[in-house]
C-alpha atoms as a PDB file:
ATOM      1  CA  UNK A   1      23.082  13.324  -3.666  1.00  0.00           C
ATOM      2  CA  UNK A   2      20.092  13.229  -1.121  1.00  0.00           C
ATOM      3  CA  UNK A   3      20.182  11.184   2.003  1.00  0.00           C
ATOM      4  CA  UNK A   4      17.766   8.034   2.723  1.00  0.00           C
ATOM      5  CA  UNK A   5      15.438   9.433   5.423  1.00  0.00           C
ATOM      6  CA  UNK A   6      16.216   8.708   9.277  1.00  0.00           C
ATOM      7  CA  UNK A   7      13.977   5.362   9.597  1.00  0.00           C
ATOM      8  CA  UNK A   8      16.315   4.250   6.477  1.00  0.00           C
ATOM      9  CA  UNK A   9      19.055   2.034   6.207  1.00  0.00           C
ATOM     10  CA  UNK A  10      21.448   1.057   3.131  1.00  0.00           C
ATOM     11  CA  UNK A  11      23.780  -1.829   1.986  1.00  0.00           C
ATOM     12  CA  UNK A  12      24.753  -2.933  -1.342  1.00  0.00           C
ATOM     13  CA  UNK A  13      25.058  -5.827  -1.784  1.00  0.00           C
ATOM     14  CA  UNK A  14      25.812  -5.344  -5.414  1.00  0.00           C
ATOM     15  CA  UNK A  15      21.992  -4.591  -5.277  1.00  0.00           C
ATOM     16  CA  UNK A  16      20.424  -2.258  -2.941  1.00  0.00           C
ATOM     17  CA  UNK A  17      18.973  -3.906   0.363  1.00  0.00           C
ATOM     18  CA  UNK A  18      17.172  -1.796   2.799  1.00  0.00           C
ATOM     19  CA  UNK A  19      16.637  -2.126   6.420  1.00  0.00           C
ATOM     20  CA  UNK A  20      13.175  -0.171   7.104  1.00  0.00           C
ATOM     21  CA  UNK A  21      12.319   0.582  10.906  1.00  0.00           C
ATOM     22  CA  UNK A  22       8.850   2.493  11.743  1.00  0.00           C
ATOM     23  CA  UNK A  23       6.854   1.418  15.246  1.00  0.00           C
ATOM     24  CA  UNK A  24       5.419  -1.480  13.398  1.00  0.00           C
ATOM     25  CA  UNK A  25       8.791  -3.291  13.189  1.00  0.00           C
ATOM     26  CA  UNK A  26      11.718  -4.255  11.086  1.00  0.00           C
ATOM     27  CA  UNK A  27      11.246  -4.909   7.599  1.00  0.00           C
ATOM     28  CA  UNK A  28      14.285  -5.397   5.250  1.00  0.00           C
ATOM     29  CA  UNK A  29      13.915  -5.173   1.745  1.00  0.00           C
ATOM     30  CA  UNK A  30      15.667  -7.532  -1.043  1.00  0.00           C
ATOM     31  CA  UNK A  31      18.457  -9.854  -0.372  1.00  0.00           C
ATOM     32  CA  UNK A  32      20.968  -8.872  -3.078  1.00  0.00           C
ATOM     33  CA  UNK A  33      22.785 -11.035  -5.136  1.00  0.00           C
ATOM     34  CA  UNK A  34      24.235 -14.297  -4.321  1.00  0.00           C
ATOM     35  CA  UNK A  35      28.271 -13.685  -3.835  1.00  0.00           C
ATOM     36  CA  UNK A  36      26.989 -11.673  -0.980  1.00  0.00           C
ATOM     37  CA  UNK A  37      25.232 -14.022   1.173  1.00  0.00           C
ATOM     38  CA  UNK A  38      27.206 -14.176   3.671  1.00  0.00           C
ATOM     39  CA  UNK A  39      27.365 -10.769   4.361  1.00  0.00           C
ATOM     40  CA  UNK A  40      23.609 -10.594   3.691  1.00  0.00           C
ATOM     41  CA  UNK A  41      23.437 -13.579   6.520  1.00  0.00           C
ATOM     42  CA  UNK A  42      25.196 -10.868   8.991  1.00  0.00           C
ATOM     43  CA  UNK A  43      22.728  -8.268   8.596  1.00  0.00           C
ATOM     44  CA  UNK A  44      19.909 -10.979   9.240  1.00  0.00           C
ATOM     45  CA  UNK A  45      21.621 -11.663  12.221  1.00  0.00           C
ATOM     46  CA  UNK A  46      22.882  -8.015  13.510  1.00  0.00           C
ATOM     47  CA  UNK A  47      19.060  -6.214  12.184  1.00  0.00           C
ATOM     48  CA  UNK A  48      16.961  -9.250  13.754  1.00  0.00           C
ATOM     49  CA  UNK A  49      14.101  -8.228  10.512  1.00  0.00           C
ATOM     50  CA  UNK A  50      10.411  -9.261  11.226  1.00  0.00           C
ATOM     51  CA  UNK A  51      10.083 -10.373   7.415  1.00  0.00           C
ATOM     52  CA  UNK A  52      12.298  -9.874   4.537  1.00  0.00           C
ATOM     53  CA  UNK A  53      10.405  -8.452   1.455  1.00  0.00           C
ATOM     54  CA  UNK A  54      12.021  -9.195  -2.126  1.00  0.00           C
ATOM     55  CA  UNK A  55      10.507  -6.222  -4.666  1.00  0.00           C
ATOM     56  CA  UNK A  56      11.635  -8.855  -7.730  1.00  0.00           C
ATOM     57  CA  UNK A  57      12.784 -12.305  -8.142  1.00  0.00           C
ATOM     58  CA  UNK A  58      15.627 -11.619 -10.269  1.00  0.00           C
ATOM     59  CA  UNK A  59      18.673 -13.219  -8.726  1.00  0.00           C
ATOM     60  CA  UNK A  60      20.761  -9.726  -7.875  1.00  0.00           C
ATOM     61  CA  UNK A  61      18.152  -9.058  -5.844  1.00  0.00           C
ATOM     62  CA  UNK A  62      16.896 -12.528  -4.255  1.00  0.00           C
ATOM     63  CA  UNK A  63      20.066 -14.180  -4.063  1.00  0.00           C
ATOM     64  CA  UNK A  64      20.644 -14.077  -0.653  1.00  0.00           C
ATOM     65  CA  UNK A  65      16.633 -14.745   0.286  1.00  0.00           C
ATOM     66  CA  UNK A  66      17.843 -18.405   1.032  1.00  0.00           C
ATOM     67  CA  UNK A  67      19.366 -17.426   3.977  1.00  0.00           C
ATOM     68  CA  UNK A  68      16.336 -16.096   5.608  1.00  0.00           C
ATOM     69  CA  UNK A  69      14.199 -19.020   5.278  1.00  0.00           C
ATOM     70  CA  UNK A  70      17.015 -21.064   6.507  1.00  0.00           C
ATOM     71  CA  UNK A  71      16.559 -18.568   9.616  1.00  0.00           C
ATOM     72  CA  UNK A  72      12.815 -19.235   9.898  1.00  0.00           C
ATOM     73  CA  UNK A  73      12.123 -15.449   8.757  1.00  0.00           C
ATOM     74  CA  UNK A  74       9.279 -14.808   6.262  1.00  0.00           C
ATOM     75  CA  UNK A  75      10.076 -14.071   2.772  1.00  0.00           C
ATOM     76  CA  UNK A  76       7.414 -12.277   1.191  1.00  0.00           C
ATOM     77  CA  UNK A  77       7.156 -11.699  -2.791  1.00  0.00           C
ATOM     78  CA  UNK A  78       3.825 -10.884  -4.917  1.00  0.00           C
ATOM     79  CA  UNK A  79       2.326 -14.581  -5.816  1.00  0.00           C
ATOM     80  CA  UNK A  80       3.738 -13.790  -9.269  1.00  0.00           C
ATOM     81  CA  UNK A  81       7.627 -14.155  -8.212  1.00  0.00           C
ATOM     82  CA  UNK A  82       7.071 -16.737  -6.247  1.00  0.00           C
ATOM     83  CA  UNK A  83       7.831 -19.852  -9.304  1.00  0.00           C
ATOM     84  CA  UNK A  84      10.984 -17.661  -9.938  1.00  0.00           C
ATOM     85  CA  UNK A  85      11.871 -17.681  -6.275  1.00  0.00           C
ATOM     86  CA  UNK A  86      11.076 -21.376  -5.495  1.00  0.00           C
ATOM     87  CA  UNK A  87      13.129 -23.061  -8.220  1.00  0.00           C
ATOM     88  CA  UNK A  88       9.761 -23.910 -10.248  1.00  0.00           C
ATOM     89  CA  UNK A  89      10.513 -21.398 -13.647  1.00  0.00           C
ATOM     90  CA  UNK A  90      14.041 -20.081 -14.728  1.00  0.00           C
ATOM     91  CA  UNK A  91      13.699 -17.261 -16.682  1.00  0.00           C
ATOM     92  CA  UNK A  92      16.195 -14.599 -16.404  1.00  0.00           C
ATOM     93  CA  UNK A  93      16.791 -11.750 -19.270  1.00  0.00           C
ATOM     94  CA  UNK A  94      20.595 -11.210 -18.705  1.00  0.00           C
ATOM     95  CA  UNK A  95      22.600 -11.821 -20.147  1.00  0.00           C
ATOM     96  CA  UNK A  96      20.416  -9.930 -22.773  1.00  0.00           C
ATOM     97  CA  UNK A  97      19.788 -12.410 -25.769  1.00  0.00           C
ATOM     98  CA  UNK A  98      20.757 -15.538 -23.891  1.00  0.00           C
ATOM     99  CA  UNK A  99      18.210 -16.926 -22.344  1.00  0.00           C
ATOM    100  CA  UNK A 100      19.537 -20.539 -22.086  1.00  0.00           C
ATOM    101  CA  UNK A 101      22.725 -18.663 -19.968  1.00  0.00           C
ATOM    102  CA  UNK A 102      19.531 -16.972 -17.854  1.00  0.00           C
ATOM    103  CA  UNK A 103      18.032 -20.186 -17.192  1.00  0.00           C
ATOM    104  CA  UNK A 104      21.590 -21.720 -16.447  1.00  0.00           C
ATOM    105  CA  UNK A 105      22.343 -18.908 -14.071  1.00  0.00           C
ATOM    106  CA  UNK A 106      18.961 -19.101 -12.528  1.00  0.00           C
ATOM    107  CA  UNK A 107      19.115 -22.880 -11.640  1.00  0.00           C
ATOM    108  CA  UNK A 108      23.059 -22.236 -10.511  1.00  0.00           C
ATOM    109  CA  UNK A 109      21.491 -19.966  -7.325  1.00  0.00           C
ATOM    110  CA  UNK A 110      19.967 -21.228  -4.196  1.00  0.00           C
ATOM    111  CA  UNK A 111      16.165 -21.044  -4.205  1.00  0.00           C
ATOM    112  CA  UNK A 112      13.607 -20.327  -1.602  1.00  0.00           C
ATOM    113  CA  UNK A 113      11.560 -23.020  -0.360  1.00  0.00           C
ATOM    114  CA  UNK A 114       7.917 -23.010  -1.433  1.00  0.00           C
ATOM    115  CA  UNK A 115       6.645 -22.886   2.446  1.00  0.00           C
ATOM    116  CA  UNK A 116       8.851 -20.494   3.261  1.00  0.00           C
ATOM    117  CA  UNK A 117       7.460 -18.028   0.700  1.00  0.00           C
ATOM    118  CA  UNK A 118       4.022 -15.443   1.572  1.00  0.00           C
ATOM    119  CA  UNK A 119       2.040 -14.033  -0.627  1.00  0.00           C
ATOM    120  CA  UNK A 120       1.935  -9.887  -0.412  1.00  0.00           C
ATOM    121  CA  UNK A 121      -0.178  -7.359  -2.608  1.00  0.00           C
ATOM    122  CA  UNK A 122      -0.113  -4.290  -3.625  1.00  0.00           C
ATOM    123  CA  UNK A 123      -2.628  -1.959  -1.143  1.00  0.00           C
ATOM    124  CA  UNK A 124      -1.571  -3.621   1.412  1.00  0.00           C
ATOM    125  CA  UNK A 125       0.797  -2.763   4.715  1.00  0.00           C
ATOM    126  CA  UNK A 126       3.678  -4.684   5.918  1.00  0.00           C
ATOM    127  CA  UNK A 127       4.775  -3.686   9.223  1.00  0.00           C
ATOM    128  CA  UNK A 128       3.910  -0.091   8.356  1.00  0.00           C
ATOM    129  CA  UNK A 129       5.153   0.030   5.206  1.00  0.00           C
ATOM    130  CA  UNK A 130       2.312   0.316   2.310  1.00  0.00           C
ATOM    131  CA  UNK A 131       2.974  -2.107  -0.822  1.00  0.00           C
ATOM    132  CA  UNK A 132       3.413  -0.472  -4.032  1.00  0.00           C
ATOM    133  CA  UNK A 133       2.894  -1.821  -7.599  1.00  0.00           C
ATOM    134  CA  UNK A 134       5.622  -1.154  -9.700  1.00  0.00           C
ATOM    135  CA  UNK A 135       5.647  -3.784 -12.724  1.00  0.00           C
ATOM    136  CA  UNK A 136       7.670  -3.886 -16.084  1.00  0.00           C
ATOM    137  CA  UNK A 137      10.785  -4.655 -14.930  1.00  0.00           C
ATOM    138  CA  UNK A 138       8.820  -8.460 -13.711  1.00  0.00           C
ATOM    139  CA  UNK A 139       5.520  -8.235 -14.075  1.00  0.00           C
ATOM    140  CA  UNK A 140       5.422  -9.044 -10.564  1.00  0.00           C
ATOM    141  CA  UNK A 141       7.805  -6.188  -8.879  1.00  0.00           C
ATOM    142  CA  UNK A 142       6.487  -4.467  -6.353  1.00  0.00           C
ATOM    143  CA  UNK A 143       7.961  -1.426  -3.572  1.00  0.00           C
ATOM    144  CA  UNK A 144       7.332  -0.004  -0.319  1.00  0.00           C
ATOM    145  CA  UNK A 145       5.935   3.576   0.559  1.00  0.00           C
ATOM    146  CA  UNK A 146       6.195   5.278   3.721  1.00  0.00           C
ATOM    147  CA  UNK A 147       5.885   8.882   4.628  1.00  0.00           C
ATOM    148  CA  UNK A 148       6.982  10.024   1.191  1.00  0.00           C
ATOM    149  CA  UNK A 149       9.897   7.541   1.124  1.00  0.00           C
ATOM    150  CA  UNK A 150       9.618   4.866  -2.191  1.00  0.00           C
ATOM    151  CA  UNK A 151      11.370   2.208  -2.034  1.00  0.00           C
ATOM    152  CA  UNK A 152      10.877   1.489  -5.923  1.00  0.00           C
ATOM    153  CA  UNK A 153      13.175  -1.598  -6.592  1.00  0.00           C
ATOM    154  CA  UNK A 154      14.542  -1.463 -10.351  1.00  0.00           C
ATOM    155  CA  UNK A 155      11.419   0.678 -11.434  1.00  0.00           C
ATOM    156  CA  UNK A 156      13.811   3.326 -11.734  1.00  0.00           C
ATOM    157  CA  UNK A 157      17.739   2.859 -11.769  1.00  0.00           C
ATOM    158  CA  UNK A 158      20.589   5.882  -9.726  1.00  0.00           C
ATOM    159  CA  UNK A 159      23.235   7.599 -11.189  1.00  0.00           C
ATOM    160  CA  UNK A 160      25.320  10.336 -10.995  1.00  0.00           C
ATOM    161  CA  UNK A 161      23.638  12.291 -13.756  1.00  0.00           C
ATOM    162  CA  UNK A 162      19.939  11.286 -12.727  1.00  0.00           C
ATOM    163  CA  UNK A 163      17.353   8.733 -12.960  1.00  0.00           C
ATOM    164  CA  UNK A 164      17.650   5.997 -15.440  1.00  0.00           C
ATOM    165  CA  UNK A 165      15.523   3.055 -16.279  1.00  0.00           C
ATOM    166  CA  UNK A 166      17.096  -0.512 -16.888  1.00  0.00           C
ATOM    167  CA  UNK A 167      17.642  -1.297 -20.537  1.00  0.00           C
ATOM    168  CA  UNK A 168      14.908  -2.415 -22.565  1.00  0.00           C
ATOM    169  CA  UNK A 169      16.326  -6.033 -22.867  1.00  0.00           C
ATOM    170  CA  UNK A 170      15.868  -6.253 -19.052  1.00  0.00           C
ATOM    171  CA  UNK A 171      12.540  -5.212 -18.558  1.00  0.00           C
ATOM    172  CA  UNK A 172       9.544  -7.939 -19.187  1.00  0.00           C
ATOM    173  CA  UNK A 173       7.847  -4.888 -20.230  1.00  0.00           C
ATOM    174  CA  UNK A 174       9.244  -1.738 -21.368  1.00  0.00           C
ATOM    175  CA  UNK A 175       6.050  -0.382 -21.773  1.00  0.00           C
ATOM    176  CA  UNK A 176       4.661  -0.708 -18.786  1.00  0.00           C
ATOM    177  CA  UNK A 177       7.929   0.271 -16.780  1.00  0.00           C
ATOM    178  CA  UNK A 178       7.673   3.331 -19.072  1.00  0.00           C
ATOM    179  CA  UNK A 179       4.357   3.610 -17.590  1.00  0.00           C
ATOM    180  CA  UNK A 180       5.479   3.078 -14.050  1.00  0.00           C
ATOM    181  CA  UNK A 181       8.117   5.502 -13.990  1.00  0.00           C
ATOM    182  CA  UNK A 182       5.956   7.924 -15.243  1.00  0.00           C
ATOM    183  CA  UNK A 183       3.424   6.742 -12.111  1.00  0.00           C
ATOM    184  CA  UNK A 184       6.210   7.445  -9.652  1.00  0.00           C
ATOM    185  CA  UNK A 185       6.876  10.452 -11.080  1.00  0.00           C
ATOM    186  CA  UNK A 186       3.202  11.644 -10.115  1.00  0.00           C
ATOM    187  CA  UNK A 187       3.287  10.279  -6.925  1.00  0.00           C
ATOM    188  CA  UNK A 188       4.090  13.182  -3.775  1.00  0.00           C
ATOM    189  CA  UNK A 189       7.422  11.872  -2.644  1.00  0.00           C
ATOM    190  CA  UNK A 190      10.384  13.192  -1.279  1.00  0.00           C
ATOM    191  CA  UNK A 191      12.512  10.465  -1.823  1.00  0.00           C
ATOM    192  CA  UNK A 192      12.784   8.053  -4.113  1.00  0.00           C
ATOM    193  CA  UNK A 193      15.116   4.733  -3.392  1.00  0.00           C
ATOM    194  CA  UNK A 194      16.283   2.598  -6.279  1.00  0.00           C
ATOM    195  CA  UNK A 195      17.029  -0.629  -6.540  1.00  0.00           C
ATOM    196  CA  UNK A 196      20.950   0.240  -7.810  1.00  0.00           C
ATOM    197  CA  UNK A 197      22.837   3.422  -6.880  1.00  0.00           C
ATOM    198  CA  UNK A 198      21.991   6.239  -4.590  1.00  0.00           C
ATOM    199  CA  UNK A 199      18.731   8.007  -3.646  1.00  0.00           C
ATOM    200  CA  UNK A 200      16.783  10.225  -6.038  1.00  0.00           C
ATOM    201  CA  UNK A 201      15.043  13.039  -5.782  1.00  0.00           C
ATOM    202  CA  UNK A 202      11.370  13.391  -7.154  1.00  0.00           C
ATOM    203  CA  UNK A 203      12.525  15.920  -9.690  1.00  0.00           C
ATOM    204  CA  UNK A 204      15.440  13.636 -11.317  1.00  0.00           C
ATOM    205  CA  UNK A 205      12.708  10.558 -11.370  1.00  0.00           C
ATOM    206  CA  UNK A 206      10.263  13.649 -12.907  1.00  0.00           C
ATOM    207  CA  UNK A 207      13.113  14.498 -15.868  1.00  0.00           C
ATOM    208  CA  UNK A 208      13.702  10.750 -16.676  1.00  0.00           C
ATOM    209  CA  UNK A 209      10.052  10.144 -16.713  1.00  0.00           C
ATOM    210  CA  UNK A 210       9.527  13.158 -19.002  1.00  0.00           C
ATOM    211  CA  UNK A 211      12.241  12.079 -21.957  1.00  0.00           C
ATOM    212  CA  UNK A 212      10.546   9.324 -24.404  1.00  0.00           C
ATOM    213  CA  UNK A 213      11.862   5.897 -25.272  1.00  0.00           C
ATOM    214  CA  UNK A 214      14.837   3.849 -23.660  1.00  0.00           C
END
């Protein structure tokens, strides 16, 4: 297993969250899920980010985003999480076939307040980090690129025999995370950072990509 790169940090908080450091500033990036907030409230505290940046507004990786706005830290999600993050729409996919446990489990987690919440879009570059559309998994997700590091959130899932994808029933469009895995795959990288498990390497994202289906 590859290394993140030296401007990288790591902590899973059941989900990945990354704490991203270039001249620009401190960005850290997704909150993971909710049993961990008060860890999660620790590395606020001990990492002192500039804005916290949530790739998805599913609640394993937004669950601690609460926190931050209670800290007076922007939270920035493309404008299409946002009714997901602020309480206003509960739809989760797992467990997969249950919505009405989704929506129960959505409206069980603390939400982020609407004014608390900034819109970001892909093309553009948070404190030196370039935002990266990477939908299918929401329709909304996005990443982070810098200097051939891709942060890709659950575009693309780590484990120990490779790059995976979520399961169908978890993705608001297989198709199109299909499509975006097969994007990444394309891109020149030299590291690729999911959203669960360890770091990838462009050739394991480049095999998964290749194989058809689920």
């Amino acid at each position: 297993m590859i290394a993140p790169a030296p401007h990288v940090r790591v902590h899973r908080l059941y989900a990945n969250v990354y704490l991203l450091s270039s001249p620009a500033g401190r960005l850290l990036v997704d909150a993971g899920a909710w049993p961990y907030a008060a860890r999660f409230d620790r590395i606020l505290g001990q990492f002192s980010p500039d804005a916290v940046l949530l790739t998805h507004a599913h609640v394993d990786h937004s669950g601690g985003a609460w926190r931050a706005a209670r800290r007076g830290i922007p939270v920035l999600a493309h404008p299409l999480e946002h009714p997901q993050l602020s309480g206003k729409v509960h739809n989760l996919p797992y467990p997969a076939g249950r919505p009405d446990i989704g929506r129960m489990v959505s409206r069980a987690h603390p939400k982020v307040p609407s004014a608390a919440l900034h819109a970001v879009h892909p093309g553009e570059t948070v404190l030196g980090w370039e935002v990266v559309a990477l939908p299918g998994h929401t329709y909304g997700q996005i990443g982070v690129m810098r200097d051939g590091v891709l942060v890709a959130a659950d575009a693309v899932i780590g484990a120990a025999d490779g790059a995976h994808l979520p399961r169908a029933a978890y993705n608001a469009n297989h198709a199109q995370a299909l499509d975006t895995l097969k994007r990444i795959a394309g891109m020149d990288l030299r590291t690729v950072l999911p959203g669960h498990g360890g770091p990838l390497t462009p050739e394991q994202v480049r095999r998964r990509a290749g194989r058809p289906g689920p």
